[in-house]
N, C-alpha and C. Protein backbone atom coordinates (compact mmCIF):
# COMPACT_ATOMS: atom_id res chain seq x y z
N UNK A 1 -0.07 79.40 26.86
CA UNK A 1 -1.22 79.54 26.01
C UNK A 1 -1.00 78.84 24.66
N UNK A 2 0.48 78.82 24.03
CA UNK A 2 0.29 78.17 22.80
C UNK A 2 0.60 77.03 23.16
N UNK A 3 1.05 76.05 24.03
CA UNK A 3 0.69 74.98 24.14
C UNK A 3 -0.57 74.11 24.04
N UNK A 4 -1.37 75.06 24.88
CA UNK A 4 -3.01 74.63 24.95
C UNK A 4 -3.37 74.39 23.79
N UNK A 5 -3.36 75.16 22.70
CA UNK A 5 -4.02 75.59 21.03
C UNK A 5 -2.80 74.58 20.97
N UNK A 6 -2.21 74.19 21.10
CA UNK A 6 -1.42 72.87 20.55
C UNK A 6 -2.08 71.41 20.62
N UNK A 7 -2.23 71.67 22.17
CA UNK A 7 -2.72 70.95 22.43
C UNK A 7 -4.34 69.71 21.65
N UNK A 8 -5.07 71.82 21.92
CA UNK A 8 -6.35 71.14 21.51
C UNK A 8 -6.91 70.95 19.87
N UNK A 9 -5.76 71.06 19.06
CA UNK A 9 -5.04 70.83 17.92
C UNK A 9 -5.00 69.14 17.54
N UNK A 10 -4.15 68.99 18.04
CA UNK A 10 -3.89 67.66 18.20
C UNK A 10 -4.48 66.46 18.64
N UNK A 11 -5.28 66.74 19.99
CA UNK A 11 -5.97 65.57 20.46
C UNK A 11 -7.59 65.39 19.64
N UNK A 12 -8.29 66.21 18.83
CA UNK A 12 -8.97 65.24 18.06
C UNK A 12 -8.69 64.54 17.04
N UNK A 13 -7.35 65.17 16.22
CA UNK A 13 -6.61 64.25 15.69
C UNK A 13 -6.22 63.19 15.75
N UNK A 14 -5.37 62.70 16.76
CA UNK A 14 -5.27 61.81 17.57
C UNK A 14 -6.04 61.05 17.57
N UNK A 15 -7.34 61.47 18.28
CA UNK A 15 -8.48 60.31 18.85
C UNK A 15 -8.83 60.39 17.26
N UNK A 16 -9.44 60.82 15.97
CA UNK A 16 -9.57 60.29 14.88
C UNK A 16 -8.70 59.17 14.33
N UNK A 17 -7.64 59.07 14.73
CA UNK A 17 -6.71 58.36 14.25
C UNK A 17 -6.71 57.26 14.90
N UNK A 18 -6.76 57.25 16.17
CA UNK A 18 -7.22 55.95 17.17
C UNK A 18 -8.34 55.32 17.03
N UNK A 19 -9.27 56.30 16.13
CA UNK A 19 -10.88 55.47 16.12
C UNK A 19 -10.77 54.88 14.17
N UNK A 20 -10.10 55.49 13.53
CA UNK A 20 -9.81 54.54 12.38
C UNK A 20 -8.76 53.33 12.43
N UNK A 21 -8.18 53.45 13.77
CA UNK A 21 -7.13 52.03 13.38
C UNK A 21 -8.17 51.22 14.57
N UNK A 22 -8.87 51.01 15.30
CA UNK A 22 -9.74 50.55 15.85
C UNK A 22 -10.11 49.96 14.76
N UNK A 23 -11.45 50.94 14.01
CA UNK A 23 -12.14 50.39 13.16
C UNK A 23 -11.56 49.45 12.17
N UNK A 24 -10.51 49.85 11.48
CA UNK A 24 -10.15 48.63 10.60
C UNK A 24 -9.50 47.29 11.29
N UNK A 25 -9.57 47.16 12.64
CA UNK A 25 -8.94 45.95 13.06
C UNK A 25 -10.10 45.04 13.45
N UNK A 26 -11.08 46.08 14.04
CA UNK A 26 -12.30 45.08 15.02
C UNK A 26 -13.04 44.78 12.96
N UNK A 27 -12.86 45.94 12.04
CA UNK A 27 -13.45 45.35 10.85
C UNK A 27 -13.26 44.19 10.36
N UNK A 28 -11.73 43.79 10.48
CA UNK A 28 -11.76 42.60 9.59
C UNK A 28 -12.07 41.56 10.64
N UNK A 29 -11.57 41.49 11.94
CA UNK A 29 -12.23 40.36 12.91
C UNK A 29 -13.86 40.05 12.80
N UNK A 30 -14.65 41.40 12.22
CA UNK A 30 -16.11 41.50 11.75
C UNK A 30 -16.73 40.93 11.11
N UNK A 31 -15.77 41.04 9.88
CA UNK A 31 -16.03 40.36 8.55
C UNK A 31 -15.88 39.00 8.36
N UNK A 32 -16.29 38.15 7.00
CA UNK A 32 -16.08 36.90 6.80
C UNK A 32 -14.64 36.34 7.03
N UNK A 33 -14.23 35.32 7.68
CA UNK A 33 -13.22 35.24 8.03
C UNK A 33 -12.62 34.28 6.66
N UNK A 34 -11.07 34.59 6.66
CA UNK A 34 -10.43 34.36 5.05
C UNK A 34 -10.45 33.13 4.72
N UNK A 35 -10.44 31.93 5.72
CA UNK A 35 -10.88 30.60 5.19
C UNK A 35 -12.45 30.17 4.73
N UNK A 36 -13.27 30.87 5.18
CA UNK A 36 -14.49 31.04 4.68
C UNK A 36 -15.03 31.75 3.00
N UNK A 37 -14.20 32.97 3.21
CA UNK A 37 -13.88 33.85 1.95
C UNK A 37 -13.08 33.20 1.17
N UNK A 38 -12.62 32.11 0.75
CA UNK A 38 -11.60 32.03 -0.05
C UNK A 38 -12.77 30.96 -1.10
N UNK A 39 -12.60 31.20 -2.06
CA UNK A 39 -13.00 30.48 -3.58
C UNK A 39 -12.00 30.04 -4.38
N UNK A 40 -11.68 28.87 -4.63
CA UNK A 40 -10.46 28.41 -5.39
C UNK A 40 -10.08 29.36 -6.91
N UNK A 41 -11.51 29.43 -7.68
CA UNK A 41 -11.20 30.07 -8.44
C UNK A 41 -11.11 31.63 -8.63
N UNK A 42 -11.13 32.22 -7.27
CA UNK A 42 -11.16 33.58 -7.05
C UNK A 42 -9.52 34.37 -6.56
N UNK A 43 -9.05 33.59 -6.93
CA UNK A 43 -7.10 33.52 -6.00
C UNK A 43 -6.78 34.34 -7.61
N UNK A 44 -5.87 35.85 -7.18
CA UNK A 44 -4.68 35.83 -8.28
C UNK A 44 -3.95 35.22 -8.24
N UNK A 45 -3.41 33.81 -7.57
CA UNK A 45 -2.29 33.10 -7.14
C UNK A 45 -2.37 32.06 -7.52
N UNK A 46 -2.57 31.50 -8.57
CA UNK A 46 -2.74 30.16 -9.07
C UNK A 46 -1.41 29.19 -9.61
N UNK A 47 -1.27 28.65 -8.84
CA UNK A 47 -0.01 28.02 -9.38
C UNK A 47 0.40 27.07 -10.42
N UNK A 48 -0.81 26.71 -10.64
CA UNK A 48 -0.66 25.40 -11.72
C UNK A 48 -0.90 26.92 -13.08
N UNK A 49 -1.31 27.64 -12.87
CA UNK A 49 -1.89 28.18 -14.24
C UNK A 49 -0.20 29.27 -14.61
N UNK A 50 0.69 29.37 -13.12
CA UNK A 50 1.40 30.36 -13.64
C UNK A 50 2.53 29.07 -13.68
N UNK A 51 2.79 28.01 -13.28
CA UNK A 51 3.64 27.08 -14.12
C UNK A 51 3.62 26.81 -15.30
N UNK A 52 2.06 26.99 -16.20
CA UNK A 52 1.80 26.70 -17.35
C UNK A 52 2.34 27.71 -18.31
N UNK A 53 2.34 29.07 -17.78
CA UNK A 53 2.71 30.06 -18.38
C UNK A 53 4.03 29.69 -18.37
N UNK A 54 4.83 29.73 -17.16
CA UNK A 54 6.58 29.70 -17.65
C UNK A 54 6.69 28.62 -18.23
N UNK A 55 6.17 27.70 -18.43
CA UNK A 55 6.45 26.54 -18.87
C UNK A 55 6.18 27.00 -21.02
N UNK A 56 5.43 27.54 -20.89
CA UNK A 56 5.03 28.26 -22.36
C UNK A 56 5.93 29.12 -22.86
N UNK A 57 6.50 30.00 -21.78
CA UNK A 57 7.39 31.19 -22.33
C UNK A 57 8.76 30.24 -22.29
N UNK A 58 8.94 29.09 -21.66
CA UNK A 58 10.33 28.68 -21.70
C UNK A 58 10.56 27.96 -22.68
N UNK A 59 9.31 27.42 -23.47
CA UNK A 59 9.50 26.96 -24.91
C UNK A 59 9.77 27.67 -26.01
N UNK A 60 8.44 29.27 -25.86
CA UNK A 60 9.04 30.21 -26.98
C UNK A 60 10.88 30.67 -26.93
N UNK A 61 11.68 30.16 -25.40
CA UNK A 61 12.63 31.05 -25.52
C UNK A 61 13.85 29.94 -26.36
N UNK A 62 13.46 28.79 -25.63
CA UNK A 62 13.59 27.83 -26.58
C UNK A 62 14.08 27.53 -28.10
N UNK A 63 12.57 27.95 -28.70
CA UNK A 63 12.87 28.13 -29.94
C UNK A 63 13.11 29.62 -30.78
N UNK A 64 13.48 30.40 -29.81
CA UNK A 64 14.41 31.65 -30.52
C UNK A 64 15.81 31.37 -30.31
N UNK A 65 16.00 30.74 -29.20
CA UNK A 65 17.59 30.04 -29.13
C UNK A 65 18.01 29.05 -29.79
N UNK A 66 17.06 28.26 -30.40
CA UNK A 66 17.42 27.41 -31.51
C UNK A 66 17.19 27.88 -33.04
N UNK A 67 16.54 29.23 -32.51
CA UNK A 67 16.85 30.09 -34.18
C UNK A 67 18.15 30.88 -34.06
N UNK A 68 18.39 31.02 -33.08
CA UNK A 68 19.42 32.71 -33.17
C UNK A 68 20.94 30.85 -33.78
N UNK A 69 21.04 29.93 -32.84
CA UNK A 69 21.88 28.71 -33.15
C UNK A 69 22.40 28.22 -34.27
N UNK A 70 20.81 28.42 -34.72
CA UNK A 70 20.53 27.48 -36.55
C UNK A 70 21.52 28.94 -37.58
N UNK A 71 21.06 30.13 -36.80
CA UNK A 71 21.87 31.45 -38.06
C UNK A 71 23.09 31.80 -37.75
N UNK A 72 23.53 31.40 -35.95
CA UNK A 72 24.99 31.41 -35.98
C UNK A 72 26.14 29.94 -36.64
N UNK A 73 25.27 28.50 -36.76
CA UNK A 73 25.96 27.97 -37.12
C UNK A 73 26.08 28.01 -38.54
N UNK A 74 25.53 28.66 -39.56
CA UNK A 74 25.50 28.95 -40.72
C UNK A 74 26.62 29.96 -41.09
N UNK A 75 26.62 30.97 -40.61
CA UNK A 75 28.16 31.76 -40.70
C UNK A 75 27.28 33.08 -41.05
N UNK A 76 28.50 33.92 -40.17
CA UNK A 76 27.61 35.46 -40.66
C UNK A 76 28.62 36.35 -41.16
N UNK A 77 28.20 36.88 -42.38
CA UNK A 77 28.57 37.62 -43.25
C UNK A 77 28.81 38.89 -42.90
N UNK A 78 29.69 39.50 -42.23
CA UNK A 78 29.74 41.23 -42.21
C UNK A 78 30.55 42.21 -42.82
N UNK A 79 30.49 43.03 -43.49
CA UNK A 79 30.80 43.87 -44.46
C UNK A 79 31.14 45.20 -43.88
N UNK A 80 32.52 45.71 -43.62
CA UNK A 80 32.81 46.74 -42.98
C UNK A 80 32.02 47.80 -43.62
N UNK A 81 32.03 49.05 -43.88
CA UNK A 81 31.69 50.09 -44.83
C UNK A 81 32.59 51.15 -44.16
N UNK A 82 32.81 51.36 -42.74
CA UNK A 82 33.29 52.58 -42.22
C UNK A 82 34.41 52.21 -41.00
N UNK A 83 35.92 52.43 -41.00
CA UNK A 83 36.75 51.65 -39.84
C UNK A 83 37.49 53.28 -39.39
N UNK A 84 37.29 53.90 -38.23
CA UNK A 84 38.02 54.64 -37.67
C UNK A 84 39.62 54.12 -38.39
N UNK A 85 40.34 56.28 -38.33
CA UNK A 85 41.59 55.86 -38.77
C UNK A 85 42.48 55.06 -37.60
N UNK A 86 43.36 53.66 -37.81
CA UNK A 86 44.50 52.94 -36.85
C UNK A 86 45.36 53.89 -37.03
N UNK A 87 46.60 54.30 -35.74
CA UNK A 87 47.45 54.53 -35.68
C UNK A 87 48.67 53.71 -34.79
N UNK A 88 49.23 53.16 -35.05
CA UNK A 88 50.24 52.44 -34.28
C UNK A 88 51.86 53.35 -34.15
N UNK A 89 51.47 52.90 -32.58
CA UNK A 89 52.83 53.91 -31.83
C UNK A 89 54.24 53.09 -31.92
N UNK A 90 54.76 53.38 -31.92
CA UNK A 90 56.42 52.56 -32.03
C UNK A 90 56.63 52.28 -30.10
N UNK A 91 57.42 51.22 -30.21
CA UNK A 91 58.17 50.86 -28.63
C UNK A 91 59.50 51.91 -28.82
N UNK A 92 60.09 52.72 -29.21
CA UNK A 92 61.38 53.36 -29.44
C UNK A 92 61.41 54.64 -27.79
């Protein structure tokens, strides 16, 4: 008996689940097919526009590396204020 109520549990489940993966497969065979659907300017994938970008960010990085360059070849000034106490152990 609790098989049955298992049973009849399960199999409209089932068949719901068989009739939504149906539907979304015969859907997209339905629908406009993706070489039809495609608009050049409708792509998140643009390649010339995301070369332009790294090509932009690789200049700003550029010239922070030729700033951080320009202040290390100048010499940098550091001023202790606080040095943990040294203790040195003997070899004896």
């Amino acid at each position: 008996m609790r098989n049955h109520k298992r049973i009849t549990t399960l199999l409209p489940v089932a068949a719901a689940f068989a009739c939504l993966l149906a539907a979304s497969h015969f859907g997209d065979a339905l629908g406009p097919s993706r070489a039809s659907a495609y608009q050049p300017g409708d792509s998140p994938f643009n390649a010339t526009a995301q070369r332009r970008d790294m090509l932009e960010q690789l200049k700003q990085m550029n010239e922070r590396l030729t700033r951080i360059e320009s202040k290390l070849d100048r010499g940098i000034n550091v001023k202790v204020t606080e040095m943990p106490p040294v203790t040195v152990q003997s070899k004896d």
